[in-house]
Every structure is written in C-alpha cells, then in structure tokens.
C-alpha atoms as a PDB file:
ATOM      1  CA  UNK A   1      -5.919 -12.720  53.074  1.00  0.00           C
ATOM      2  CA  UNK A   2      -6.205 -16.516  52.307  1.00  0.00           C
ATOM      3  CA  UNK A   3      -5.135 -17.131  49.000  1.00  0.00           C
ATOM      4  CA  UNK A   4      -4.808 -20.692  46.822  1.00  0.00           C
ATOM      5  CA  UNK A   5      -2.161 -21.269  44.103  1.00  0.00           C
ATOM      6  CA  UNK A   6      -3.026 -24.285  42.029  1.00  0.00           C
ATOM      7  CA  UNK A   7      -0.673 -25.328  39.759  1.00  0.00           C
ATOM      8  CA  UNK A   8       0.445 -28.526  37.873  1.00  0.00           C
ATOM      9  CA  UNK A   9      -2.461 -28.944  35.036  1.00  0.00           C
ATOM     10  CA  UNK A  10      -1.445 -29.241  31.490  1.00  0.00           C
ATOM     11  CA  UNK A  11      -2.255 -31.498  28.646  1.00  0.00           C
ATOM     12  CA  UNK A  12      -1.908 -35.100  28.718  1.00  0.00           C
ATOM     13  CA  UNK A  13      -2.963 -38.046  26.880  1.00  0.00           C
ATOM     14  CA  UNK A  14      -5.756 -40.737  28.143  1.00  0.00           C
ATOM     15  CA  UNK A  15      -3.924 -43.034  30.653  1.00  0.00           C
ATOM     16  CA  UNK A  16      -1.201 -40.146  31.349  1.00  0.00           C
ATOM     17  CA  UNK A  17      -0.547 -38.761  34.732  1.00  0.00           C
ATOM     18  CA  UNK A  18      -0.361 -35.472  36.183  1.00  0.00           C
ATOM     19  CA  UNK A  19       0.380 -34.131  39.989  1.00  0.00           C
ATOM     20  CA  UNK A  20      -1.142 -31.149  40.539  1.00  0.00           C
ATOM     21  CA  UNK A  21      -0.150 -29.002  43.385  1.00  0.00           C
ATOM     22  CA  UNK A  22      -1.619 -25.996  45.857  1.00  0.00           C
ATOM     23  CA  UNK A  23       0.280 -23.448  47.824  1.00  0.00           C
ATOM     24  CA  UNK A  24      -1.764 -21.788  50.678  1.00  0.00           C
ATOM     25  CA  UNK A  25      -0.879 -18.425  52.202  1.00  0.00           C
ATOM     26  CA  UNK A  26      -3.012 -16.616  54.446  1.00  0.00           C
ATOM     27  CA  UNK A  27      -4.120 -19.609  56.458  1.00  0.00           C
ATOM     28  CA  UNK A  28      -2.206 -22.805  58.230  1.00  0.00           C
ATOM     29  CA  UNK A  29      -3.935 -26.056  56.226  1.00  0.00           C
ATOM     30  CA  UNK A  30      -2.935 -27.944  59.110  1.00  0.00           C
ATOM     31  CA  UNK A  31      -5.759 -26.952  60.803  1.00  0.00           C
ATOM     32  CA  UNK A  32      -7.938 -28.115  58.652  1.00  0.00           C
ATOM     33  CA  UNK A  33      -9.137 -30.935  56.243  1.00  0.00           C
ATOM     34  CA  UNK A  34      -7.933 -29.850  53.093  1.00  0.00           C
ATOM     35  CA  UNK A  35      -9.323 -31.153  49.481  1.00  0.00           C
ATOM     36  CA  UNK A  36      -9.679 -30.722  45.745  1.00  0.00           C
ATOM     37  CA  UNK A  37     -12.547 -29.651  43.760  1.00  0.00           C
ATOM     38  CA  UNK A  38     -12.936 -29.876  39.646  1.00  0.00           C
ATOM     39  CA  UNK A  39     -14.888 -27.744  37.566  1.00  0.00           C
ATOM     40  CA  UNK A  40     -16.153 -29.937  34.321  1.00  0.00           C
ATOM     41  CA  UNK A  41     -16.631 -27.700  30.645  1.00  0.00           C
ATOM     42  CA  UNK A  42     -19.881 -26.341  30.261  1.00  0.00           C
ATOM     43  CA  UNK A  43     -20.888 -26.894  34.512  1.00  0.00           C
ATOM     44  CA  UNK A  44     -21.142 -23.466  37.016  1.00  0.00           C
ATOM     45  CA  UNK A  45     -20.956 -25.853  40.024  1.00  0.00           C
ATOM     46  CA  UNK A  46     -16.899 -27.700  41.234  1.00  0.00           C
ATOM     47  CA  UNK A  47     -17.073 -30.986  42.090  1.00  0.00           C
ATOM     48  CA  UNK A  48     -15.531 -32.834  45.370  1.00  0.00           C
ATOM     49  CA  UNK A  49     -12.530 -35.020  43.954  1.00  0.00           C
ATOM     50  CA  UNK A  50     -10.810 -36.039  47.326  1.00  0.00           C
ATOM     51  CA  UNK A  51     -10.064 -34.784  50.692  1.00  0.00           C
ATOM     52  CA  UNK A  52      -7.587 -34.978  53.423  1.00  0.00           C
ATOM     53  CA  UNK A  53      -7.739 -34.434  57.208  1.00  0.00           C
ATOM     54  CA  UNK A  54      -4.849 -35.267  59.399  1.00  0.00           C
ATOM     55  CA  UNK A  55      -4.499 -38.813  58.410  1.00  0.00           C
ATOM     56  CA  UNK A  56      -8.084 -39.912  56.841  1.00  0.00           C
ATOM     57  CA  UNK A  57      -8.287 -39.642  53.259  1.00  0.00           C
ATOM     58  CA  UNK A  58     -11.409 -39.523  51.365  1.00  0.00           C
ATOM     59  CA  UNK A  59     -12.372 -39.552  47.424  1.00  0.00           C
ATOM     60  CA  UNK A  60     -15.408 -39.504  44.718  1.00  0.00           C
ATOM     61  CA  UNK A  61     -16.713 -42.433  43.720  1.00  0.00           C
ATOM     62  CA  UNK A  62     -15.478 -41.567  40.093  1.00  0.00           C
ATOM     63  CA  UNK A  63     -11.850 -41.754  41.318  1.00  0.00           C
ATOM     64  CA  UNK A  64     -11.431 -45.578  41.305  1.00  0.00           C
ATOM     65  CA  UNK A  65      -8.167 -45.781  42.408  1.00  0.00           C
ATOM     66  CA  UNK A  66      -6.698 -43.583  40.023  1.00  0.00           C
ATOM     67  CA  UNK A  67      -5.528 -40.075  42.336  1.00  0.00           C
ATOM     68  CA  UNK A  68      -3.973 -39.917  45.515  1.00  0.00           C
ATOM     69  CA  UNK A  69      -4.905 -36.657  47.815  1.00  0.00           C
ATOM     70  CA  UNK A  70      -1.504 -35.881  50.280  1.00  0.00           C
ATOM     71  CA  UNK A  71      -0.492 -32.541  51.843  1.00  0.00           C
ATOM     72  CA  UNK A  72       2.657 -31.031  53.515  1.00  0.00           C
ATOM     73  CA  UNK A  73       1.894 -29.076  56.629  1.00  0.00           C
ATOM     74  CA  UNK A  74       5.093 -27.833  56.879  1.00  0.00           C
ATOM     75  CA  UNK A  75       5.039 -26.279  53.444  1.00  0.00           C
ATOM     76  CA  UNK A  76       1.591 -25.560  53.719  1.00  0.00           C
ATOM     77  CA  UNK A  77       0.926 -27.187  50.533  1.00  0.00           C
ATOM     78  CA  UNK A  78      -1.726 -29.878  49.380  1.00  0.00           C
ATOM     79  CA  UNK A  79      -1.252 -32.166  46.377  1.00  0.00           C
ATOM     80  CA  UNK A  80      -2.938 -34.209  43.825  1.00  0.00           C
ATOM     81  CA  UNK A  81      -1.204 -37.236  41.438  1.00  0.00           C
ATOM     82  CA  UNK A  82      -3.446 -38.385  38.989  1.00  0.00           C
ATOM     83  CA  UNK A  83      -2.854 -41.348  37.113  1.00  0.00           C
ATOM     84  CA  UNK A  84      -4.628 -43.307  34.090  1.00  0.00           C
ATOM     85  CA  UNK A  85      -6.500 -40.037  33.595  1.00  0.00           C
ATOM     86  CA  UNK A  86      -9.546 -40.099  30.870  1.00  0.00           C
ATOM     87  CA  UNK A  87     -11.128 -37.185  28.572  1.00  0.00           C
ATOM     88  CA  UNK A  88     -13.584 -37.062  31.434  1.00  0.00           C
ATOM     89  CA  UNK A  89     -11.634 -35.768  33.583  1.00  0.00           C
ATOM     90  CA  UNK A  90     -11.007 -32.822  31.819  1.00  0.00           C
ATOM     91  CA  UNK A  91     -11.391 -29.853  33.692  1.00  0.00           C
ATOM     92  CA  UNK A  92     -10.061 -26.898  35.780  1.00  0.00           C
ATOM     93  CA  UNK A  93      -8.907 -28.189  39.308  1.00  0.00           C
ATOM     94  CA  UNK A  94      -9.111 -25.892  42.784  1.00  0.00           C
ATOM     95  CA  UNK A  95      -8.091 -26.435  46.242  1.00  0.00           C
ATOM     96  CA  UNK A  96      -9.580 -25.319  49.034  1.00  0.00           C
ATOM     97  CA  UNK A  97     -10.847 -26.105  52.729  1.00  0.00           C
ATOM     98  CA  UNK A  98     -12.954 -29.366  53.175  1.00  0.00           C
ATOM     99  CA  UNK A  99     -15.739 -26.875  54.725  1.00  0.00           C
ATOM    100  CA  UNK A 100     -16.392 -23.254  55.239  1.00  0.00           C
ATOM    101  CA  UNK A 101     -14.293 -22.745  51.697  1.00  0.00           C
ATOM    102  CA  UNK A 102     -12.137 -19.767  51.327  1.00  0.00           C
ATOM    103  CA  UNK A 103     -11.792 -17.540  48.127  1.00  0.00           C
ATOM    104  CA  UNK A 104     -11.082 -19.588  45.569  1.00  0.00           C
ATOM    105  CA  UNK A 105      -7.990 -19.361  43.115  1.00  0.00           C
ATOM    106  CA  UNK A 106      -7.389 -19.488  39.477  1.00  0.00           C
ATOM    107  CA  UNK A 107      -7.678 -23.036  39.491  1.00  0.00           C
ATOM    108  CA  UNK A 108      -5.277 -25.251  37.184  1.00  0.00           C
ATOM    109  CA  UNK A 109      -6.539 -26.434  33.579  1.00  0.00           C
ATOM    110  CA  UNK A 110      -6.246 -30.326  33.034  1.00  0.00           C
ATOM    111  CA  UNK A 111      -6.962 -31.362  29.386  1.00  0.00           C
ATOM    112  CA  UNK A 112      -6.641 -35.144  28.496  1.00  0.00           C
ATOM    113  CA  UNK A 113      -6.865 -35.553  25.076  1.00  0.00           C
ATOM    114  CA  UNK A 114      -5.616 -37.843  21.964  1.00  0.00           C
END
C-alpha cells in the first residue's frame, strides 16, 4: 500500500532552517505532482505549503521566499528546505499527492522557538 515517511522536523530557533524530507513506497511520485501540507496547533484541517509537478513549482502565499519544494524521482523522494523559519510556522508537516491524496503518514513535528 502507499505509504509516506516524513522526516527532518525538529526544533529550531526563529530565522533557523530545516529540510524536511519524504520517502514514498507504494506509489511512483513521478507520476504525479507531489506537495507538502502543515498541520498548525490547535487546527483539524493541513494546510497547502508548496507543490511540485514535473518542473512547475508552486507555494502559499505565506511562504515569501523562505522554502523551496524539490523531489527526486529516482529515489522516489520529495523534499522541503525551510529557511528564516518563524514561531508561526510551527507545526507537524505531511507529504502527499497534489490531488486525490493518499493515506497520510505520521507527519514530522517542526517547533521554532526561542
């Protein structure tokens, strides 16, 4: 079955950097447009970050700049670096398909704190 393996969160402090990363088994991404989703504390509902098809990249307004969305078809894997991260972007980060999402994984926990 298709199965996501986030990894890469951890704590950092405001204006740190992190580079999160996915492993996909069960499905070839290269197939598809891949992206990232964020769950916020406290919210039910993940939130688009940034996407990737086959060359196109594409990110939330609240991204300004700051993360850069890449994959590796070849290692079936999709990425995420992060930098000048705030306390609002706090959260637990998933990968998944751009549409018709798979089950979701465990997600990986970003804290950014002082």
């Amino acid at each position: 079955q298709v199965q996501f393996v986030e990894s890469g969160g951890g704590l950092v402090q405001p204006g740190g950097s992190l580079r999160l990363s996915c492993e996909a088994s069960g499905i070839s991404i290269i197939a598809f447009t891949m992206a990232w989703y964020r769950q916020l504390p406290g919210k039910q509902q993940r939130e688009f970050v940034a996407r990737v098809g086959a060359v196109a990249k594409h990110y939330a307004e609240f991204v300004k700049d700051r993360f850069t969305i890449s994959r590796d078809n070849d290692k079936n894997a999709l990425f995420l670096e992060m930098n000048s991260l705030a306390p609002e972007d706090t959260g637990v980060y998933f990968c998944n398909t751009e549409s018709n999402p798979r089950p979701w994984g465990q997600g990986t926990q970003v804290t950014v704190s002082s």
